[in-house]
Protein backbone atom coordinates (compact mmCIF):
# COMPACT_ATOMS: atom_id res chain seq x y z
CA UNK A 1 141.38 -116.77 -20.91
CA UNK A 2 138.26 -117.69 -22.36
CA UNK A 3 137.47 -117.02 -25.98
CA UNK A 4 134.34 -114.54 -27.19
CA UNK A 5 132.18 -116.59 -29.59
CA UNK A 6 131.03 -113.95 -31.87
CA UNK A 7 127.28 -114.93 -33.05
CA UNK A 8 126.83 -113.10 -36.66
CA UNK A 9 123.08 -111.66 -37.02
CA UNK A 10 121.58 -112.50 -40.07
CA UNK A 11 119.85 -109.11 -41.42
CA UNK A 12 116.52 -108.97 -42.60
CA UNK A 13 115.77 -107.73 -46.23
CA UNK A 14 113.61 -105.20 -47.64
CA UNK A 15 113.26 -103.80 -51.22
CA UNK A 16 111.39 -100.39 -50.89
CA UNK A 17 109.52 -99.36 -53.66
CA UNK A 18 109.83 -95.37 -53.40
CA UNK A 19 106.90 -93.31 -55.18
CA UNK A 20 108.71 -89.58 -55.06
CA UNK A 21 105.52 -88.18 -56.26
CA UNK A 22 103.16 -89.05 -53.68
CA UNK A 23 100.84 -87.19 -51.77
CA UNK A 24 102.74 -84.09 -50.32
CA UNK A 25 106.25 -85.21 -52.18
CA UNK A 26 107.98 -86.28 -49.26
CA UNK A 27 108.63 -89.82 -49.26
CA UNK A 28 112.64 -88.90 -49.25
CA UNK A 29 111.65 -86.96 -45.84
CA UNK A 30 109.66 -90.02 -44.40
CA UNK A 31 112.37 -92.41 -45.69
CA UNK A 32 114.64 -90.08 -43.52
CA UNK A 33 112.45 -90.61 -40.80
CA UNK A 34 111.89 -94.26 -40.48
CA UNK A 35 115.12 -95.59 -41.58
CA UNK A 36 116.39 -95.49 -37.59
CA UNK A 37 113.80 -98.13 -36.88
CA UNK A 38 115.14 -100.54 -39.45
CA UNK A 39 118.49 -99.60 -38.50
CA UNK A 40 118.21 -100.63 -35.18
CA UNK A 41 117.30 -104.14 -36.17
CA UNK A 42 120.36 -104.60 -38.69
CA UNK A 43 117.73 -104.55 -41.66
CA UNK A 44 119.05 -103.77 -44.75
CA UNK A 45 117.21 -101.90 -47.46
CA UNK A 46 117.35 -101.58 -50.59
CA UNK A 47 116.13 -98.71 -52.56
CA UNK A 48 113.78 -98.72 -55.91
CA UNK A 49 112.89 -95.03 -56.89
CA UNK A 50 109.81 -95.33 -59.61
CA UNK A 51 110.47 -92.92 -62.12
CA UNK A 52 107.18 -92.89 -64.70
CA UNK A 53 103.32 -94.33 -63.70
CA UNK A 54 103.06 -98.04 -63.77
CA UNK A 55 107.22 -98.41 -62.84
CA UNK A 56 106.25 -100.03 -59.41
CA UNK A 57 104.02 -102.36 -61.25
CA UNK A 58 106.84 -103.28 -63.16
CA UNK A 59 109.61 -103.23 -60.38
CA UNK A 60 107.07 -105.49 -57.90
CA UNK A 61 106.36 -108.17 -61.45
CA UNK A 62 110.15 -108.66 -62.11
CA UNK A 63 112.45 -108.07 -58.95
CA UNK A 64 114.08 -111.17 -57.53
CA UNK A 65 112.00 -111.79 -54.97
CA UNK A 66 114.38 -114.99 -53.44
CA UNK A 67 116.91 -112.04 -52.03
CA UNK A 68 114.38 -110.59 -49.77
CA UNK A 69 112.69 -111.09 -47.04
CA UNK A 70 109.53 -108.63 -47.51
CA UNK A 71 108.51 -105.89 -50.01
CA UNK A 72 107.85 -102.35 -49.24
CA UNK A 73 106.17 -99.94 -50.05
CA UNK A 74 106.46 -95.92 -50.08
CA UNK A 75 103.62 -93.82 -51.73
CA UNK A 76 99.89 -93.69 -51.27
CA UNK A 77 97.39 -96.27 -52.19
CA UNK A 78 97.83 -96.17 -55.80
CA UNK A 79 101.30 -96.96 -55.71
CA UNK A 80 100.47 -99.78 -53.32
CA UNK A 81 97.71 -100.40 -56.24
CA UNK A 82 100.08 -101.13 -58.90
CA UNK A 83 102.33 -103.23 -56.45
CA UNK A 84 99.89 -105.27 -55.89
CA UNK A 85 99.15 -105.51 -59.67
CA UNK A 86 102.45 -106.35 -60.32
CA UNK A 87 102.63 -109.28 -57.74
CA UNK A 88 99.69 -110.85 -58.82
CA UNK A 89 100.88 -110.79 -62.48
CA UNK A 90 104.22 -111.88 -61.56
CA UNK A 91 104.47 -115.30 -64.40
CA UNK A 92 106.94 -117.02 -61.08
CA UNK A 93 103.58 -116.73 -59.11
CA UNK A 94 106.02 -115.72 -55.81
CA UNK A 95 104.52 -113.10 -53.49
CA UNK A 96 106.39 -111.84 -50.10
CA UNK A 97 104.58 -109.54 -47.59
CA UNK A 98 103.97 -106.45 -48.32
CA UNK A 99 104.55 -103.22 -45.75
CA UNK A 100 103.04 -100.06 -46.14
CA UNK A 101 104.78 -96.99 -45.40
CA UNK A 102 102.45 -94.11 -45.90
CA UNK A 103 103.44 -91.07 -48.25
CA UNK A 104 99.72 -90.68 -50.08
CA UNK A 105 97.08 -88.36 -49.63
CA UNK A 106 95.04 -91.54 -48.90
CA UNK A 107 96.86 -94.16 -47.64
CA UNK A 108 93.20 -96.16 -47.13
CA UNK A 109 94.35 -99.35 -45.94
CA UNK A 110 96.61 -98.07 -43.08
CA UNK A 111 93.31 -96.03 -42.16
CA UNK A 112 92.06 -99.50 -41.72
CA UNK A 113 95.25 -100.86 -39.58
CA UNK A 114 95.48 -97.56 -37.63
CA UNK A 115 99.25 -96.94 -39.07
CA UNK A 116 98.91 -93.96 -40.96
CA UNK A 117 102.02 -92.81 -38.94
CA UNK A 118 105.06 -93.49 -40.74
CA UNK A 119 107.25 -94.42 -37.24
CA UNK A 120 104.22 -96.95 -36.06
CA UNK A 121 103.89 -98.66 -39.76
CA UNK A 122 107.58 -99.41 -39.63
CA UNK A 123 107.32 -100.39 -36.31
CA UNK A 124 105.05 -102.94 -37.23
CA UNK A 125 106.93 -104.28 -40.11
CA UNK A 126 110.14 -104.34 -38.38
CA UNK A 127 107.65 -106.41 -35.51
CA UNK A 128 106.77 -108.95 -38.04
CA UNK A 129 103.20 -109.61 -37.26
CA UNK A 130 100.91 -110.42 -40.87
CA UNK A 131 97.74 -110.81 -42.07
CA UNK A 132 96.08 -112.16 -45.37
CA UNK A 133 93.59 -109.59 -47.28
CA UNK A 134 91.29 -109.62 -50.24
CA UNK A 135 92.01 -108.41 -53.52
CA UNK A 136 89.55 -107.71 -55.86
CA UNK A 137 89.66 -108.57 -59.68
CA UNK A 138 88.12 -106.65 -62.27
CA UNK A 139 87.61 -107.90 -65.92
CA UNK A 140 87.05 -105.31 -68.28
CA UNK A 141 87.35 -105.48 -72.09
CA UNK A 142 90.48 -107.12 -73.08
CA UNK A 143 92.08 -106.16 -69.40
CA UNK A 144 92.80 -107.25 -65.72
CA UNK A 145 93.35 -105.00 -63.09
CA UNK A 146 92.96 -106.01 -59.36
CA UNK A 147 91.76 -103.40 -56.80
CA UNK A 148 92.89 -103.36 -53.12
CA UNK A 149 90.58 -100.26 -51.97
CA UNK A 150 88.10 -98.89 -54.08
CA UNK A 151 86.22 -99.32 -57.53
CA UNK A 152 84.16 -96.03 -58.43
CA UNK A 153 81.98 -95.18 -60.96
CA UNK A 154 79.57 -92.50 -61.38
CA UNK A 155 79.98 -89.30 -59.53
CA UNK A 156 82.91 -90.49 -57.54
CA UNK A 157 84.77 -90.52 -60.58
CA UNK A 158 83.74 -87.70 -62.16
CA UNK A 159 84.79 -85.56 -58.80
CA UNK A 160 88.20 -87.22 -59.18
CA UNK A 161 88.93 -86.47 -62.67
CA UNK A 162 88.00 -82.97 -62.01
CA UNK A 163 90.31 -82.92 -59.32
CA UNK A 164 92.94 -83.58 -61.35
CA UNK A 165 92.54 -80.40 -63.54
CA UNK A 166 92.61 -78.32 -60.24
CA UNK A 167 95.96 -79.46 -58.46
CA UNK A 168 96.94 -76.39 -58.08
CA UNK A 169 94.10 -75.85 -55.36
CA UNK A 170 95.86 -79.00 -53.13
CA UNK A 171 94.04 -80.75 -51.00
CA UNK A 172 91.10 -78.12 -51.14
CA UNK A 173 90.39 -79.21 -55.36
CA UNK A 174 88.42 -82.73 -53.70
CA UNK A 175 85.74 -80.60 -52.16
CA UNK A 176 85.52 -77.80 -54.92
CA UNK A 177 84.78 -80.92 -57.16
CA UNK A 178 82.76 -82.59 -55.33
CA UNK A 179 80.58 -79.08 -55.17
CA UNK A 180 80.83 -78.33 -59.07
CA UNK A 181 79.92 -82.34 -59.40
CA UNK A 182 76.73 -82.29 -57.46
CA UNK A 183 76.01 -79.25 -59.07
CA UNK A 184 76.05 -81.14 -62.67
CA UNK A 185 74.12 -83.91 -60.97
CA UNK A 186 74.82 -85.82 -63.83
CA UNK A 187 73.62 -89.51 -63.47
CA UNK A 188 73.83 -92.29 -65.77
CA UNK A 189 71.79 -95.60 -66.92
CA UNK A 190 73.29 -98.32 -66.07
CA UNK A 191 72.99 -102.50 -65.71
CA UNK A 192 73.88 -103.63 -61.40
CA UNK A 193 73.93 -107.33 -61.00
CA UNK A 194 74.53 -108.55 -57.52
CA UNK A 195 74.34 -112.14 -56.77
CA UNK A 196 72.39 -112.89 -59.69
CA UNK A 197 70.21 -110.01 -58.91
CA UNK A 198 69.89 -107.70 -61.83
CA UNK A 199 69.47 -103.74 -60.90
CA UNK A 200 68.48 -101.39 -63.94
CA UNK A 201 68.13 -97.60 -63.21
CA UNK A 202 69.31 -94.21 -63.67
CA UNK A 203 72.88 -94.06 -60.84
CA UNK A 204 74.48 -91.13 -59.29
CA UNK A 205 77.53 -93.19 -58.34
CA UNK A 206 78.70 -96.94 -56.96
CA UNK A 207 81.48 -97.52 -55.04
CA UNK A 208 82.66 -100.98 -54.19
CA UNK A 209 84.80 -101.20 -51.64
CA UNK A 210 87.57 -103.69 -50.13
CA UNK A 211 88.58 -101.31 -46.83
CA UNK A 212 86.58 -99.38 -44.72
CA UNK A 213 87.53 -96.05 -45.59
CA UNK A 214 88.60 -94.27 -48.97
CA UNK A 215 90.65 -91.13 -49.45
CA UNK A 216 91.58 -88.84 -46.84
CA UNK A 217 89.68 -91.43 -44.13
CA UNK A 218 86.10 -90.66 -45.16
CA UNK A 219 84.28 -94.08 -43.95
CA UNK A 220 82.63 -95.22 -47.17
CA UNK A 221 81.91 -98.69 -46.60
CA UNK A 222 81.95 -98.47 -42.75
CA UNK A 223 80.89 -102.66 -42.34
CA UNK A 224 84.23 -103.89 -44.40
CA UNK A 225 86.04 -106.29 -43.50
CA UNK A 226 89.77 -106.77 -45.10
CA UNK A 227 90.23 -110.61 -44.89
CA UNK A 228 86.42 -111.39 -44.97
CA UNK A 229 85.81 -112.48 -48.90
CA UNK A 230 83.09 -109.36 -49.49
CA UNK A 231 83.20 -106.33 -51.25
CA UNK A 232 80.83 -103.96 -49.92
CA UNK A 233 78.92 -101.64 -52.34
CA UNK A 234 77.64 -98.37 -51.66
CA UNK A 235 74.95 -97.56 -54.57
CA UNK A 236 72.99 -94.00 -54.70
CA UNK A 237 70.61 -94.01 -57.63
CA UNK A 238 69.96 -91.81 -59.62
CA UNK A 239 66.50 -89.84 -57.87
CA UNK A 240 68.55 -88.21 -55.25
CA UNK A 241 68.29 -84.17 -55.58
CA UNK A 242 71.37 -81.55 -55.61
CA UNK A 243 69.95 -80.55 -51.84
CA UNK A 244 69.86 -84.30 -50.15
CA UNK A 245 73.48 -84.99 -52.28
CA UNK A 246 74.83 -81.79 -50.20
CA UNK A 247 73.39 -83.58 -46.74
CA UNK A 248 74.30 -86.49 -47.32
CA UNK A 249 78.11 -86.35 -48.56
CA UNK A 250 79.18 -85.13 -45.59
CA UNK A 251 78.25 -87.92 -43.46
CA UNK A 252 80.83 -90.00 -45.36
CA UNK A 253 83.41 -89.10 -42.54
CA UNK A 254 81.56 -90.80 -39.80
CA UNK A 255 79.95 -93.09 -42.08
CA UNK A 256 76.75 -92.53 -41.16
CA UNK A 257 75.28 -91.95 -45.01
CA UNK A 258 74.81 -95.06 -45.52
CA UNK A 259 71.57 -95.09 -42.92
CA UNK A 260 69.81 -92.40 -45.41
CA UNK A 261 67.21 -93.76 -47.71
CA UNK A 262 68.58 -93.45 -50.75
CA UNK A 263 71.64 -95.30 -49.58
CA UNK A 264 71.73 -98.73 -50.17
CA UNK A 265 74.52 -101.11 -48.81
CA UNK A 266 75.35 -104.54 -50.08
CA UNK A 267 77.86 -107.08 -49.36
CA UNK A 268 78.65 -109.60 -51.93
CA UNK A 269 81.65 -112.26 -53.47
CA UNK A 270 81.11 -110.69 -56.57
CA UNK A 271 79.15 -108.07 -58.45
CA UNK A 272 78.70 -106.96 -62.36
CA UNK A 273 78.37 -103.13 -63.84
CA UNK A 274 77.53 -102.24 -67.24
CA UNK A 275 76.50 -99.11 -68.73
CA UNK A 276 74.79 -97.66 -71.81
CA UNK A 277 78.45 -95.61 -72.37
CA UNK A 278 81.86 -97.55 -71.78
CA UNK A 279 82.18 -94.54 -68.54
CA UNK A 280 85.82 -94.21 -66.96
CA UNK A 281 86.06 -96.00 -63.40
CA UNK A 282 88.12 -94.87 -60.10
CA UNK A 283 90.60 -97.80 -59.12
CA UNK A 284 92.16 -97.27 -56.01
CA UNK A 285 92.33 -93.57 -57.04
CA UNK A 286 93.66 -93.86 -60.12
CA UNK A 287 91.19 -93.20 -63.05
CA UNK A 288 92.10 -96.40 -65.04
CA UNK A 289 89.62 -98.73 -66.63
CA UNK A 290 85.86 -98.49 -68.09
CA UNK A 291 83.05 -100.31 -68.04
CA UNK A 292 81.47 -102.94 -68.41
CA UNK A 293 83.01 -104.99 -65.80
CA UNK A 294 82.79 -108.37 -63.63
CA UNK A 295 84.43 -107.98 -60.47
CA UNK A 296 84.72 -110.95 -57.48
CA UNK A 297 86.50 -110.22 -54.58
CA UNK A 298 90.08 -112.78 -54.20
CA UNK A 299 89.82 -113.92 -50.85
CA UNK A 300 93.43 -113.35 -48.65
CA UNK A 301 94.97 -113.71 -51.40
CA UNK A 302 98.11 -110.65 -50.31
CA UNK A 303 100.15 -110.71 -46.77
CA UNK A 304 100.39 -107.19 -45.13
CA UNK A 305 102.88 -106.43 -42.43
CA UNK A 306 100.41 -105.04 -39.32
């Protein structure tokens, strides 16, 4: 009788950084939910909980990234954010690729990849297939912080701070800030250089942008590329009225705003900000950082399981 040559199956390894504060709360439930699909290719997974803001920075600068074979990822953009942060910091200079399973509010990127559904994102990671995408670093006074989504300033960061004083509303507290913002219609002075091109003038908002959409898929910077070495800017200055703010907002979801006239779009390596007041900024949703800043855009510099 012939003997059965057993062939052992090396399993693939993934450390999942788990944000349990997400979006809705329910990265245990989407966990749940996707764990079959790694399952049923013998991965094995290990666990990382973050239990304070800034732990998955921390976990993604100083795990031991030789045991594994990719690094995931289980929150909304901000924990991918500080992931990212932590990678690029990391003093071994190792990266691995990064997969995003979505438990935000955002999730922006994955907007991008069309895998904002958990099964298809680990599909895709469990598939293998990657791709290289910008990062964008910001210099600020006496800090680094690198951006993966969005850099906002102006009225897109005063609608998120507010936002954070009305949780209790949910999802609804973005557009009840967004009214009581417009309403304010505060706008500020402030110094634009792009490509040695210097813009002075009063500013509603700027938002510089690495992906295509930002929050809950409105299409900010509908022309972005991920891999392409540009950051596109959307500027509004400051001579826009309460009434054309209220038109034009809206068209973020289709992206169509940025064909009204007191839209500009701009595409650029690089770009500076500087203000007459050191105003907070909007990283990748997180309201981290002032101004002034010098930001240039790190070409492919991260691999993404897509």
């Amino acid at each position: 009788m012939d003997s059965v040559q057993l062939i052992e199956v090396t399993p693939i390894k993934f450390a999942i950084i788990a944000n349990p504060h997400s979006g809705k709360k329910e990265s245990s439930k989407i966990l749940d939910l996707v764990r079959p699909v790694f399952d049923s290719e013998h991965s094995e997974l290990s666990i990382l909980v973050t239990a304070f803001p800034g732990h998955a920075e921390e976990l993604a600068g100083s795990l031991d990234f030789s045991i594994y074979d990719g690094l995931l990822v289980l929150g909304g953009d901000g924990t991918f954010h500080e992931v990212v942060n932590g990678v690029l910091k990391r003093a071994d200079k190792k990266t691995l690729p990064i997969g995003l399973l979505p438990a935000g509010s955002g999730n922006s990127i994955l907007h991008d990849l069309s895998l904002t559904d958990p099964l298809v994102a680990a599909k895709a990671i469990i598939g293998g297939r990657t791709q290289f995408i910008d990062v964008a670093q910001i210099k600020g006074d006496l800090t680094l912080r690198y951006s993966i989504n969005l850099i906002g300033w102006g009225l897109v960061t005063d609608v998120g701070e507010r936002a954070e004083t009305l949780r209790w509303l949910g999802p609804r507290r973005y557009t009840v800030s967004s009214v009581i913002e417009i309403l304010r219609r505060k706008t500020r002075r402030a110094n634009l250089v792009l490509d040695g091109k210097v813009i002075v003038d009063d500013f509603t908002f700027v938002a510089a942008c690495n992906s295509i959409h930002i929050g809950k898929g409105m299409k900010m910077a509908p022309s972005a590329k991920l891999d392409d070495g540009l950051i596109d800017l959307v500027v509004v200055r400051g001579s826009i009225n309460r009434q054309r703010l209220f038109s034009v907002l809206p068209k973020l979801f289709d992206g169509s705003h940025i064909e009204e006239p007191e839209v500009a779009y701009y595409q650029v390596p690089s770009f500076s900000l500087s203000s007459e007041t050191k105003d907070n900024l909007n990283i990748d949703g997180e309201m981290v950082g002032t101004t002034p800043i010098d930001v240039e855009i790190l070409k492919q510099v991260i691999e993404i399981f897509v």
